[in-house]
C-alpha atoms as a PDB file:
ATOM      1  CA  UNK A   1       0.000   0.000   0.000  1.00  0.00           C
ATOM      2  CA  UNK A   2       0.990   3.349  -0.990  1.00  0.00           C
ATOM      3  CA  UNK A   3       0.052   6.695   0.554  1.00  0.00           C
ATOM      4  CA  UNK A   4       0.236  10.506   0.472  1.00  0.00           C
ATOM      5  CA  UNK A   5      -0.672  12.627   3.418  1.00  0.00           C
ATOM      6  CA  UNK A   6      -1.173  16.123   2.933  1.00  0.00           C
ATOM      7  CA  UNK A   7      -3.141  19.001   4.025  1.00  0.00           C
ATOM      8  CA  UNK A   8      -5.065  19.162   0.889  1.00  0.00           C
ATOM      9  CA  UNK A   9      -6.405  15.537   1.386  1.00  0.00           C
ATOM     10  CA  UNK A  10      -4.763  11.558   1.455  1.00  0.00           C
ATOM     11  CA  UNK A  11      -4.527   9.638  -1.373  1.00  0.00           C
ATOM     12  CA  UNK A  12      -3.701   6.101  -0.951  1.00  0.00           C
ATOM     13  CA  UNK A  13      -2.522   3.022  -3.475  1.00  0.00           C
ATOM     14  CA  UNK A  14      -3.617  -0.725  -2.859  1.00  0.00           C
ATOM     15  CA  UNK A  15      -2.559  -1.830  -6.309  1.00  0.00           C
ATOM     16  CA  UNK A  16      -6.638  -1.888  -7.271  1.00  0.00           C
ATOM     17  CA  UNK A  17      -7.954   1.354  -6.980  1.00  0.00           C
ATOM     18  CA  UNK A  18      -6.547   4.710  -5.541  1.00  0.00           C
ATOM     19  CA  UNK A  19      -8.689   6.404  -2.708  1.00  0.00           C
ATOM     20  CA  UNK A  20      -8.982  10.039  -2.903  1.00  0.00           C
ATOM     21  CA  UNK A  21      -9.419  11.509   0.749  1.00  0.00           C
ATOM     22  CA  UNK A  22      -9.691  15.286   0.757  1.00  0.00           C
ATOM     23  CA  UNK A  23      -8.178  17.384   3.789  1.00  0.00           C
ATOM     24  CA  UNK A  24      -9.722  19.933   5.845  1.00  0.00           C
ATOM     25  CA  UNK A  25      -7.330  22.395   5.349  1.00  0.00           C
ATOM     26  CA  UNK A  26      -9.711  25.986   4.453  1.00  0.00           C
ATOM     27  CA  UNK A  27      -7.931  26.176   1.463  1.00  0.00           C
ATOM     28  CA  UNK A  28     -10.021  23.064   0.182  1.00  0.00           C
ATOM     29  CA  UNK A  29     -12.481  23.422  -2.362  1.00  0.00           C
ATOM     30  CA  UNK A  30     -16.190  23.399  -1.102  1.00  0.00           C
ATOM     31  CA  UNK A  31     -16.914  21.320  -4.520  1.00  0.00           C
ATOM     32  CA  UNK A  32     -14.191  18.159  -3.145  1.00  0.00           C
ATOM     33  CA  UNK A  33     -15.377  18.445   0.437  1.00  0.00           C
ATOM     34  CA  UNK A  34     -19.027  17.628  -0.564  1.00  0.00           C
ATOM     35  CA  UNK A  35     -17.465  14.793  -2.949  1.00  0.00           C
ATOM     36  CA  UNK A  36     -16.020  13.482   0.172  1.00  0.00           C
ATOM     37  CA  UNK A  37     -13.756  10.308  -0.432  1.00  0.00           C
ATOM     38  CA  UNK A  38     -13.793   8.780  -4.015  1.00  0.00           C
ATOM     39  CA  UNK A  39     -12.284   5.228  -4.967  1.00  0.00           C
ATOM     40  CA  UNK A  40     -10.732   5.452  -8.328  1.00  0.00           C
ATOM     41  CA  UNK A  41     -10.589   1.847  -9.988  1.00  0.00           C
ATOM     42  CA  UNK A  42      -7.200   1.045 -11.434  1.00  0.00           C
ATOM     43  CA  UNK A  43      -9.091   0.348 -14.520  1.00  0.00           C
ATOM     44  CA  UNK A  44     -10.748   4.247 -14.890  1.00  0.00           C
ATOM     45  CA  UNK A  45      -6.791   5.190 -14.620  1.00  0.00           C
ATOM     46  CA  UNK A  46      -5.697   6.706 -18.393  1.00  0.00           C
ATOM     47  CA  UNK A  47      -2.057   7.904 -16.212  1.00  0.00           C
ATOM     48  CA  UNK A  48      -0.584   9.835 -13.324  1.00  0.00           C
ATOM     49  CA  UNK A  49       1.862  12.765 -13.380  1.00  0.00           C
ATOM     50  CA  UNK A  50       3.533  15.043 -10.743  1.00  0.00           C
ATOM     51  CA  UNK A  51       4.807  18.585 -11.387  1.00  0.00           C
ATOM     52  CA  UNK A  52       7.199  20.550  -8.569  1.00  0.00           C
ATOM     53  CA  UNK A  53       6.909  23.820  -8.364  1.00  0.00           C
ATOM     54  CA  UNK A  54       8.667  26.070  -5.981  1.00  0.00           C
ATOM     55  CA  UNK A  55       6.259  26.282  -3.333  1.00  0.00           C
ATOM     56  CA  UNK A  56       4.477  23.626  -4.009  1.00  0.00           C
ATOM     57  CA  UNK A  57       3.964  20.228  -6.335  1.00  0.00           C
ATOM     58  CA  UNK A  58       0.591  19.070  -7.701  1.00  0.00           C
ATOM     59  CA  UNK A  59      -0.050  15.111  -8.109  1.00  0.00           C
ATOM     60  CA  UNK A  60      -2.476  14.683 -11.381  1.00  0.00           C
ATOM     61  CA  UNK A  61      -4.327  11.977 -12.398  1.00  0.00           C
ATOM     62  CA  UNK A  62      -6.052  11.694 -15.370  1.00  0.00           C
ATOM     63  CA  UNK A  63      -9.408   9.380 -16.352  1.00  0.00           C
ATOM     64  CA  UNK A  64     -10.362   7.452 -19.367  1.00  0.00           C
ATOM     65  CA  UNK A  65     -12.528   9.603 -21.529  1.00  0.00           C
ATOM     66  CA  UNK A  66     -16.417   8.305 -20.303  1.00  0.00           C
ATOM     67  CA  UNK A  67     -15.005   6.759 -16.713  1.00  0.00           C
ATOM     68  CA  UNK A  68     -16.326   9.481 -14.731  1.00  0.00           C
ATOM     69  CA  UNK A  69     -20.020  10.963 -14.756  1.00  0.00           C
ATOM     70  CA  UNK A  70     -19.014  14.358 -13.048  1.00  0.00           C
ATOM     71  CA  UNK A  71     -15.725  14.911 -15.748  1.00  0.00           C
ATOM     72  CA  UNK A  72     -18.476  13.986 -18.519  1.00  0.00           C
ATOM     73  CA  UNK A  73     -20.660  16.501 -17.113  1.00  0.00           C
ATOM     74  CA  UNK A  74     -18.720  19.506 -16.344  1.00  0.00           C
ATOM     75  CA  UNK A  75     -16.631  18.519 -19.876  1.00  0.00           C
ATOM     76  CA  UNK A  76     -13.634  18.657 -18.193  1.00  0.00           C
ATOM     77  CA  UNK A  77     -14.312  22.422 -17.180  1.00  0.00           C
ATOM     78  CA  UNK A  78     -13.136  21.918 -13.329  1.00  0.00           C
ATOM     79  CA  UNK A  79      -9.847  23.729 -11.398  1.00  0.00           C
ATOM     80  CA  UNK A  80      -7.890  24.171  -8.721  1.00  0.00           C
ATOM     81  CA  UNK A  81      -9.483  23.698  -5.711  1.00  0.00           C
ATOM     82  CA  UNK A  82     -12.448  22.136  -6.771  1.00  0.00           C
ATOM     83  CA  UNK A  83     -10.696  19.526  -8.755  1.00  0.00           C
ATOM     84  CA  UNK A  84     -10.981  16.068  -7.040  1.00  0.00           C
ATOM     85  CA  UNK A  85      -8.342  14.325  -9.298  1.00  0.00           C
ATOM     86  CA  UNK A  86      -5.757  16.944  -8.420  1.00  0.00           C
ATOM     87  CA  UNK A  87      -3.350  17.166  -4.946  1.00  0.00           C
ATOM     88  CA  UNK A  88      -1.661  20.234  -3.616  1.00  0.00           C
ATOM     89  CA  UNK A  89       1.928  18.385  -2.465  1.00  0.00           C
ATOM     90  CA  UNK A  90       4.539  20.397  -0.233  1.00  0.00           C
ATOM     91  CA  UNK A  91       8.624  20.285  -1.035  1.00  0.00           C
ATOM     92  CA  UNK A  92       9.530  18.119   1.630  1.00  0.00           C
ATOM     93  CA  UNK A  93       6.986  15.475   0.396  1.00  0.00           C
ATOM     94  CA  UNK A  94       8.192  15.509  -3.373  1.00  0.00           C
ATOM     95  CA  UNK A  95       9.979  11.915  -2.755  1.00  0.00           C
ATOM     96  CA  UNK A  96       7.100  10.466  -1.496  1.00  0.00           C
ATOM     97  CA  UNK A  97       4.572  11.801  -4.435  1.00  0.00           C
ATOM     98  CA  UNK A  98       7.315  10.609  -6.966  1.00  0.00           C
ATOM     99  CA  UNK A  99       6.987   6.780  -5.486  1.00  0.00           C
ATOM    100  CA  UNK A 100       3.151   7.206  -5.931  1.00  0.00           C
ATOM    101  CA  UNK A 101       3.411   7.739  -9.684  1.00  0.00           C
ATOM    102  CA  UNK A 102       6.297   5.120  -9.616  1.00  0.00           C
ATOM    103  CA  UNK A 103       3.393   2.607  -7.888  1.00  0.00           C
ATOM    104  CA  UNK A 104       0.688   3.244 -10.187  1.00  0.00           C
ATOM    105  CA  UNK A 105       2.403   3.724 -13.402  1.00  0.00           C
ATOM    106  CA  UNK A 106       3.842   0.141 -12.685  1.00  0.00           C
ATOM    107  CA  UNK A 107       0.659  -1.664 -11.856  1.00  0.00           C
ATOM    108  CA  UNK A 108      -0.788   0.337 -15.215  1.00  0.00           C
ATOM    109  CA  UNK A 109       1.774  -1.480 -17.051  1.00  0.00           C
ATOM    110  CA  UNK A 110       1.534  -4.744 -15.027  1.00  0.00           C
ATOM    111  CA  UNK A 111      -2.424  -4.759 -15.449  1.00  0.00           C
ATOM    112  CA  UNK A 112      -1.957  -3.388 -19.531  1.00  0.00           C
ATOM    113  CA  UNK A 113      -4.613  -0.890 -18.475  1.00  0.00           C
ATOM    114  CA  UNK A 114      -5.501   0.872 -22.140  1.00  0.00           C
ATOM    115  CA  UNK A 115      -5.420   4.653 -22.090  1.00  0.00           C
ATOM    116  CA  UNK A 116      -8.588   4.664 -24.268  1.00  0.00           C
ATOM    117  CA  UNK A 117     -12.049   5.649 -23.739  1.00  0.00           C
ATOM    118  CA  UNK A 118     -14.851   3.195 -21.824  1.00  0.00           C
ATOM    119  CA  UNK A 119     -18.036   2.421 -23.124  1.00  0.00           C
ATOM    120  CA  UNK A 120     -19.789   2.599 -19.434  1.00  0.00           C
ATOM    121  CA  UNK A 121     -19.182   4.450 -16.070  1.00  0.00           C
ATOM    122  CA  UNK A 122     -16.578   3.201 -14.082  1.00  0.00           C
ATOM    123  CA  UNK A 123     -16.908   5.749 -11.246  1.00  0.00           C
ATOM    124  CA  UNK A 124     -20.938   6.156  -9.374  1.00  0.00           C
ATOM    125  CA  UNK A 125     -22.221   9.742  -9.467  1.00  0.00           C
ATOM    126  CA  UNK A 126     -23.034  11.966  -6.386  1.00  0.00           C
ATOM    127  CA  UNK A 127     -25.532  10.126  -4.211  1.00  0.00           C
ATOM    128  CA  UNK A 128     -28.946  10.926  -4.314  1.00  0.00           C
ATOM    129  CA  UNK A 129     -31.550  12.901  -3.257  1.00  0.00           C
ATOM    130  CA  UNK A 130     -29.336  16.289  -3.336  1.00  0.00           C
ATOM    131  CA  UNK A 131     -30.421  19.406  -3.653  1.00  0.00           C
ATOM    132  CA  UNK A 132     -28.366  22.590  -4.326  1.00  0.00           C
ATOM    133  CA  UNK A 133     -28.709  26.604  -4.362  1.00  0.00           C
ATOM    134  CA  UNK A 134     -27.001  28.536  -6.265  1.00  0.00           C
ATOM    135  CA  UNK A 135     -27.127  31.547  -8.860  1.00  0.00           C
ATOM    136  CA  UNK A 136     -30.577  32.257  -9.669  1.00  0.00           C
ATOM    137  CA  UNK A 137     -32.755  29.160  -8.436  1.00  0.00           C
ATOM    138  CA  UNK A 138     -32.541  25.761  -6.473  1.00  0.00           C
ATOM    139  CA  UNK A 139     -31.849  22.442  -8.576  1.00  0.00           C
ATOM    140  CA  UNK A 140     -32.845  19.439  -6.820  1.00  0.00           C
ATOM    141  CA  UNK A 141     -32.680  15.505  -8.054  1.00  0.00           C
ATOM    142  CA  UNK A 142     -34.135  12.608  -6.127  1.00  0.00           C
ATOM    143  CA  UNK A 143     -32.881   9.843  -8.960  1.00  0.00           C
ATOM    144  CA  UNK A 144     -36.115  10.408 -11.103  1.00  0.00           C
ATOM    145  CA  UNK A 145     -36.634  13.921 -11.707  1.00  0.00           C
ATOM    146  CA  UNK A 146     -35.404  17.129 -11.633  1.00  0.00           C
ATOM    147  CA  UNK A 147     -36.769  19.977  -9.903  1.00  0.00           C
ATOM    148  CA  UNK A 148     -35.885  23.636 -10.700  1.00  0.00           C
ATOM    149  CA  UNK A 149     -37.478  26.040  -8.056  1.00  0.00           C
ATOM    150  CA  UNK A 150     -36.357  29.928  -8.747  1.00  0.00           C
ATOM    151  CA  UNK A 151     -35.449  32.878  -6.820  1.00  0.00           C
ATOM    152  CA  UNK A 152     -36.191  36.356  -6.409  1.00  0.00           C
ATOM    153  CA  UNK A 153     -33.292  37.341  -8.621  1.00  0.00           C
ATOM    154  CA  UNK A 154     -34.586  35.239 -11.539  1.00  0.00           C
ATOM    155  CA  UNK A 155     -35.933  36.466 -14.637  1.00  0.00           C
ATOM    156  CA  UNK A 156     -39.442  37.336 -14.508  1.00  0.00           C
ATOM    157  CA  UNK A 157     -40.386  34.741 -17.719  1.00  0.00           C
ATOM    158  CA  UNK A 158     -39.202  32.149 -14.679  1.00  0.00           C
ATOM    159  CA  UNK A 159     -40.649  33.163 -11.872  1.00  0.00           C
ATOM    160  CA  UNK A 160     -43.761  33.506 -13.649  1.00  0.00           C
ATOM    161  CA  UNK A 161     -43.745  30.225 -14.945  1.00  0.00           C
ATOM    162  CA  UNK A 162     -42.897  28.855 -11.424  1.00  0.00           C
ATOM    163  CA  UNK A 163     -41.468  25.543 -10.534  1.00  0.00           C
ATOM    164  CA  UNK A 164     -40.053  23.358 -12.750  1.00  0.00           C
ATOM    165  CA  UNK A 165     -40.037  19.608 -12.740  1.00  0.00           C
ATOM    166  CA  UNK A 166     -37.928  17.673 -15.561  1.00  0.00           C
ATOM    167  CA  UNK A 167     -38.405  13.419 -15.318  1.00  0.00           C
ATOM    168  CA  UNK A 168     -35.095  11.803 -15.849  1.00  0.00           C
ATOM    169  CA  UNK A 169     -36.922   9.743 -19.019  1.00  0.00           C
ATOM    170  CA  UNK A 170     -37.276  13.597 -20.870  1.00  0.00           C
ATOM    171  CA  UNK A 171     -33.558  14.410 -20.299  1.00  0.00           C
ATOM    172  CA  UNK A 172     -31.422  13.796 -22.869  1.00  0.00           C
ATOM    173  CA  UNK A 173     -28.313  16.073 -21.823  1.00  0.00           C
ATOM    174  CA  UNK A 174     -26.756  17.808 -18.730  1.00  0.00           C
ATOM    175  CA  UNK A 175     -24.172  20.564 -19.188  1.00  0.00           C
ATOM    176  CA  UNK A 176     -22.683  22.745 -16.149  1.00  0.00           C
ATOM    177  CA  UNK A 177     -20.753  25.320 -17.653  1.00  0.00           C
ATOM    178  CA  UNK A 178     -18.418  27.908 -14.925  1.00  0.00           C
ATOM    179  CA  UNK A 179     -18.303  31.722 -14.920  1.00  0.00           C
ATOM    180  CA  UNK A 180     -15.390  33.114 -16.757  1.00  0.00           C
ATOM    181  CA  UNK A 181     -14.517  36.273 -16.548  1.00  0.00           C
ATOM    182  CA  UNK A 182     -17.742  38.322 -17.782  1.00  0.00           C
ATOM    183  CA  UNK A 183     -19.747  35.445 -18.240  1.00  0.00           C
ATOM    184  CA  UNK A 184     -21.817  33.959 -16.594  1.00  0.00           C
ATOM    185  CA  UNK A 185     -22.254  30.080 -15.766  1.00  0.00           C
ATOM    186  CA  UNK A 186     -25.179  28.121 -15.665  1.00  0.00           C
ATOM    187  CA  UNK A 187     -26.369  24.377 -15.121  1.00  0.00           C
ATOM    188  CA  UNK A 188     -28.656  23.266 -18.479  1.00  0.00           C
ATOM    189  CA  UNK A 189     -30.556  20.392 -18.882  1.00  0.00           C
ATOM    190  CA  UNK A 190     -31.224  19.741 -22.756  1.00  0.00           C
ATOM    191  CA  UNK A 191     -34.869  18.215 -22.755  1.00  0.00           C
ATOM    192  CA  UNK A 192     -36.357  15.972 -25.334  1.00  0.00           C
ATOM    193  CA  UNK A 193     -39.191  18.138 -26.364  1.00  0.00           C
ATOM    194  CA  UNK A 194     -37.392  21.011 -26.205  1.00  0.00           C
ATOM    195  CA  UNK A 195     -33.946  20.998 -28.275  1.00  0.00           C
ATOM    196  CA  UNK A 196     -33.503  24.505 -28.403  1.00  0.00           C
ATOM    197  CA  UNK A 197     -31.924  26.410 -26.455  1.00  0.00           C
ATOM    198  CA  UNK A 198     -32.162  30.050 -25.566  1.00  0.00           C
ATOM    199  CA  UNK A 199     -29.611  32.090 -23.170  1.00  0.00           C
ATOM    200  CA  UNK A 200     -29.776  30.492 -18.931  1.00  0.00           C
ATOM    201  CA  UNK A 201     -31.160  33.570 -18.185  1.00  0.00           C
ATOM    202  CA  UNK A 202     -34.125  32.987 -19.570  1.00  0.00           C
ATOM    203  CA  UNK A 203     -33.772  29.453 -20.574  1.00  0.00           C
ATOM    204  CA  UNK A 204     -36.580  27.325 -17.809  1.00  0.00           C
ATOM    205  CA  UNK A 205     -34.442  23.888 -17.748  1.00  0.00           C
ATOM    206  CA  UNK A 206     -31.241  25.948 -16.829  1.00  0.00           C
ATOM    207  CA  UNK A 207     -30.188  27.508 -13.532  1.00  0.00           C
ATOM    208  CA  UNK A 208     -27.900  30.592 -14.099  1.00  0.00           C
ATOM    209  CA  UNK A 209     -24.746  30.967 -12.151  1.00  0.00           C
ATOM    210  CA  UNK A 210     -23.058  34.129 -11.460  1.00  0.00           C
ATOM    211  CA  UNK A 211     -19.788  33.154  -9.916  1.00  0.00           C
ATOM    212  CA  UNK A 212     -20.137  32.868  -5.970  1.00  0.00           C
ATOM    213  CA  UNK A 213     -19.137  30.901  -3.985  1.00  0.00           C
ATOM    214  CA  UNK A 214     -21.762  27.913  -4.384  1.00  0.00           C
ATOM    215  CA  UNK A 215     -21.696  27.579  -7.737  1.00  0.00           C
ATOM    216  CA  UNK A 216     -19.401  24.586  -8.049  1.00  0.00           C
ATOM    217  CA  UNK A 217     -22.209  22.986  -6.082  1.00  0.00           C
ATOM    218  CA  UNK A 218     -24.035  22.824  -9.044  1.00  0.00           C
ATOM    219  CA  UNK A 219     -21.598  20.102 -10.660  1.00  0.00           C
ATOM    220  CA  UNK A 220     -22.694  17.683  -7.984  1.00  0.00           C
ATOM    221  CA  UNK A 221     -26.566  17.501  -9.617  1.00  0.00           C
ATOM    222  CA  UNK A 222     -25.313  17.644 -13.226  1.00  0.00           C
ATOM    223  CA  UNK A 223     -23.121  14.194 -12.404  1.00  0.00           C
ATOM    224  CA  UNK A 224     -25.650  13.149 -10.456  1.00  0.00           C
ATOM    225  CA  UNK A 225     -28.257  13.053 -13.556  1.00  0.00           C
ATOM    226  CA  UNK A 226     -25.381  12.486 -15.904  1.00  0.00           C
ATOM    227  CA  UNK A 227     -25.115   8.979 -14.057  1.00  0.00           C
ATOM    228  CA  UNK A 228     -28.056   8.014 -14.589  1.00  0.00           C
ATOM    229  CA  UNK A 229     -28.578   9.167 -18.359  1.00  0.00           C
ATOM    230  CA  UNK A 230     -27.430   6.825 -21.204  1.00  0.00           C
ATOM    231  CA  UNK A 231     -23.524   6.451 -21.381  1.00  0.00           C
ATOM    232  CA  UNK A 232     -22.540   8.552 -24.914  1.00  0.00           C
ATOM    233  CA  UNK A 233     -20.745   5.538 -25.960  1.00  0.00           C
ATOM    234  CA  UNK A 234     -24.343   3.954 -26.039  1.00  0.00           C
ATOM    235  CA  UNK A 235     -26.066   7.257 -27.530  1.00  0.00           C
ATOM    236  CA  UNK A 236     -22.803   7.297 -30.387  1.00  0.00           C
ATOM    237  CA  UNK A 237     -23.647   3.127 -31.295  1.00  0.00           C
ATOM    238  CA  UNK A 238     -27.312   4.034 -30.979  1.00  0.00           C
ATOM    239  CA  UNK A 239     -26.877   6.833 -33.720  1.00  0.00           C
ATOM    240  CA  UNK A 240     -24.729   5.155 -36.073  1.00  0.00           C
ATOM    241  CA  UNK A 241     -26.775   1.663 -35.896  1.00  0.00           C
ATOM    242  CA  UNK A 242     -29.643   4.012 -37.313  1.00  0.00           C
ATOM    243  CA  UNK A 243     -30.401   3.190 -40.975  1.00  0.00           C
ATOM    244  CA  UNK A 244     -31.156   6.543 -41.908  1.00  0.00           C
ATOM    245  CA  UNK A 245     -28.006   7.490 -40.574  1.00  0.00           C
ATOM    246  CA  UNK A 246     -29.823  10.650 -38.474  1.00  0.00           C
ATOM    247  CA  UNK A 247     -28.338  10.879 -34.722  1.00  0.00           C
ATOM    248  CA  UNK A 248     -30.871   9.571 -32.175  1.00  0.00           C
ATOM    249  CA  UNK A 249     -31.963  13.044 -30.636  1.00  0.00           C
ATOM    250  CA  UNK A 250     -32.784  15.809 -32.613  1.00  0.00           C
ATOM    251  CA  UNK A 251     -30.103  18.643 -33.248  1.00  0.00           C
ATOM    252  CA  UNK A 252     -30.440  21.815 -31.102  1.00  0.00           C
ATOM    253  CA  UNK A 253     -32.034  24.613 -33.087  1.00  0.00           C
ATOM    254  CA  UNK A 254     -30.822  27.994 -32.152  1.00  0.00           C
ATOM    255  CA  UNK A 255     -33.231  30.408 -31.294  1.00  0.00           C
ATOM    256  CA  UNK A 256     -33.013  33.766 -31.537  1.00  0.00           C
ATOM    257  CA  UNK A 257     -31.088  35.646 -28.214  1.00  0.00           C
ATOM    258  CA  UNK A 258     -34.208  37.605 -26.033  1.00  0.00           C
ATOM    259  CA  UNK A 259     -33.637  41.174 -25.552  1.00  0.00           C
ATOM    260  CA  UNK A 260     -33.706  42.202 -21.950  1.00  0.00           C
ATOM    261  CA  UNK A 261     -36.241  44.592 -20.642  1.00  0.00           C
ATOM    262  CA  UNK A 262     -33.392  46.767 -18.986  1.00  0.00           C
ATOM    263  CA  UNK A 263     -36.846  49.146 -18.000  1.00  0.00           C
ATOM    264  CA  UNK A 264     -40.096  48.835 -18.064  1.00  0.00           C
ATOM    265  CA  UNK A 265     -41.590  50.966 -20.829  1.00  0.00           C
ATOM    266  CA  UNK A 266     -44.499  49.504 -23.701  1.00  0.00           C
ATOM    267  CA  UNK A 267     -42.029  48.967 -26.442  1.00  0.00           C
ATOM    268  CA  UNK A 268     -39.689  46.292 -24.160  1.00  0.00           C
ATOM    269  CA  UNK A 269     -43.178  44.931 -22.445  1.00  0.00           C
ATOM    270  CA  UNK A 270     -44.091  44.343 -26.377  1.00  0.00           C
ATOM    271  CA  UNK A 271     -40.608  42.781 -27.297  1.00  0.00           C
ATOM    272  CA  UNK A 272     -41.060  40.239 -24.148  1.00  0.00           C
ATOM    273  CA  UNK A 273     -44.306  38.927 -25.197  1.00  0.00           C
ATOM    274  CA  UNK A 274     -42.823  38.532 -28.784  1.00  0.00           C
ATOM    275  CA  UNK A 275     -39.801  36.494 -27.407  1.00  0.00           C
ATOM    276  CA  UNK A 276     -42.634  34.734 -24.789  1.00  0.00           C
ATOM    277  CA  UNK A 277     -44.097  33.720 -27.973  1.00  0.00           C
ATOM    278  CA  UNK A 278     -40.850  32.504 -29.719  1.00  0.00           C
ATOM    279  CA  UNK A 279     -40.540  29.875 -26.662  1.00  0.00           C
ATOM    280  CA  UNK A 280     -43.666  29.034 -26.746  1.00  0.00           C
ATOM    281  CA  UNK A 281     -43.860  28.066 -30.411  1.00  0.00           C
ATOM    282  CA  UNK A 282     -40.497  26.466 -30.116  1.00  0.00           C
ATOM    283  CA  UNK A 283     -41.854  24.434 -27.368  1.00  0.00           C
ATOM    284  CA  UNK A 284     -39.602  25.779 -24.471  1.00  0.00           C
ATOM    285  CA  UNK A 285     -42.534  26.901 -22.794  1.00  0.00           C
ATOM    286  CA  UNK A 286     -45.554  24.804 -22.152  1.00  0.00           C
ATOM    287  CA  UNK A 287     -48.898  26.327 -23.096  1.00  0.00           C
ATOM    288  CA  UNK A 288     -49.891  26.551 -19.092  1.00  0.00           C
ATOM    289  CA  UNK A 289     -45.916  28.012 -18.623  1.00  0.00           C
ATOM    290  CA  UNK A 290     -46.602  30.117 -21.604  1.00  0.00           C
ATOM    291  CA  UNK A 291     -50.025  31.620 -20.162  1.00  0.00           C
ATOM    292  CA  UNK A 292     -48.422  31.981 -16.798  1.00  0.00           C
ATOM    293  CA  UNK A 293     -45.697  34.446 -18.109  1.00  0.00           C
ATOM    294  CA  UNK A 294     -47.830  36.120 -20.419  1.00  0.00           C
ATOM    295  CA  UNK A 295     -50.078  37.484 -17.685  1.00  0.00           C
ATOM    296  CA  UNK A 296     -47.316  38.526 -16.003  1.00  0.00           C
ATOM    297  CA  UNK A 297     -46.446  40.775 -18.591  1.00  0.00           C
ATOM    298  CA  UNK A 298     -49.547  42.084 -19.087  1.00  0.00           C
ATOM    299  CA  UNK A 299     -50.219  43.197 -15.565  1.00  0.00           C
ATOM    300  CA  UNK A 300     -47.570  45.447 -16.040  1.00  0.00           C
ATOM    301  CA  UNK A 301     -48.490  46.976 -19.150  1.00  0.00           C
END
């Protein structure tokens, strides 16, 4: 058995499977410390690395493409500290990360582990039911459905519409995308009768993130769904067994970006219900969500 302690968490070698322990140290990612511990299989293991810096090293490992629900989800789109699969090391420990890689690089080799993609999940997602806050509404899974609840904060089109409930069987993609820089991230769920997809502001399957501190949170209900969804290995055979050669689920159409009502005057009131229609007709919006929203405009015209 081989092990790292450090304060940014423990990871320790059996020759099967690594376990990925993270510390309590404050500098810890809020994302890893709701992971808690993860067991990496030797067999979700694509390779290890370690890179020294001069205050610090970083042990990396990196999965097969399709091993992990949560990498799938977030599309590889997590850092430093919310990163599970990476491990702050300190100088004086630099030997003892080296022999780690040394460990699991040789029972790679011994096992003939291939580097390539799997065709099923070899890591579970987040367990279940969770349920997360975080930018402008509340996403909550209990294994069958999704739940979208908004906040005060949210665009009007959503809070008029009001709760949101998605069944796992009308999901056909899960996307959680960070803020960078000016933009803003969001958590999307790509529904069957609704391809299309409009900005998260205004989008009712997608919460909107706007960069505090919870919104890494998030990533735990995407993998969480993503789990449970069809592996896209299986969606990939699905499409190309088709004899019309068409992919399974039908392309996203892109709909034309809403213009915010920055104030409240008859000409933006006007351009709302027009773009209220546009969702409606592109089946975004039910016709009871549709109704909903629309009165909501017109009480204030």
């Amino acid at each position: 058995m081989t092990e790292i302690i450090q304060k940014d968490g423990t990871w320790v070698f059996d020759g099967d499977a690594l376990r990925l322990t993270p510390g309590r140290d404050k500098n810890v990612g809020l994302l890893r410390r709701e992971l808690g511990e993860l067991l990496v299989p030797l067999g979700a293991l694509a390779g290890i690395s370690f890179e020294q810096g001069k205050k610090a090293g970083r042990l990396r490992l990196r999965l097969r493409d399709g091993a992990d629900p949560l990498l799938q989800a977030t599309g590889g789109r997590l850092t430093e500290p919310h990163d599970p699969y990476q491990l702050l090391v300190e100088p004086d420990r630099y030997g003892v990360a080296e022999y780690v890689v040394d460990e699991v690089r040789n029972a790679l080799l011994l096992e003939q582990v291939p580097s390539g993609p799997v065709d099923a999940y070899l890591l579970p997602g987040p367990s279940v039911p969770l349920s997360v806050s975080a930018g402008d509404g509340v996403a909550s899974f209990d294994g069958e459905r999704v739940r979208l609840e908004w906040k005060w904060q949210a665009e009007d089109s959503k809070s008029a519409a009001g709760p949101r409930t998605l069944p796992l069987a009308d999901i056909v993609a899960v996307e959680w995308q960070p803020t960078v820089g000016l933009e803003n991230g969001h958590l999307r769920f790509t529904v069957r009768a609704a391809p299309s997809k409009v900005p998260p502001k205004y989008d009712p399957n997608a919460v909107e993130l706007w960069g505090f501190k919870r919104d890494p949170l998030m990533a735990l209900v995407a993998a969480a769904v993503q789990a449970r969804l069809p592996h896209p290995a299986a969606r990939a055979a699905l499409a190309d067994a088709r004899p019309d050669g068409e992919p399974a689920e039908p392309a996203p159409v892109p709909a034309p970006a809403p213009v915010p009502a920055a104030e409240d005057d008859h000409d933006a009131l006007l351009r709302r219900l027009r773009e209220l229609g546009e969702l409606h007709r592109s089946g975004v919006l039910t016709d009871e969500e549709f109704t909903l929203a629309k009165q909501a405009v017109l009480k204030r015209m």
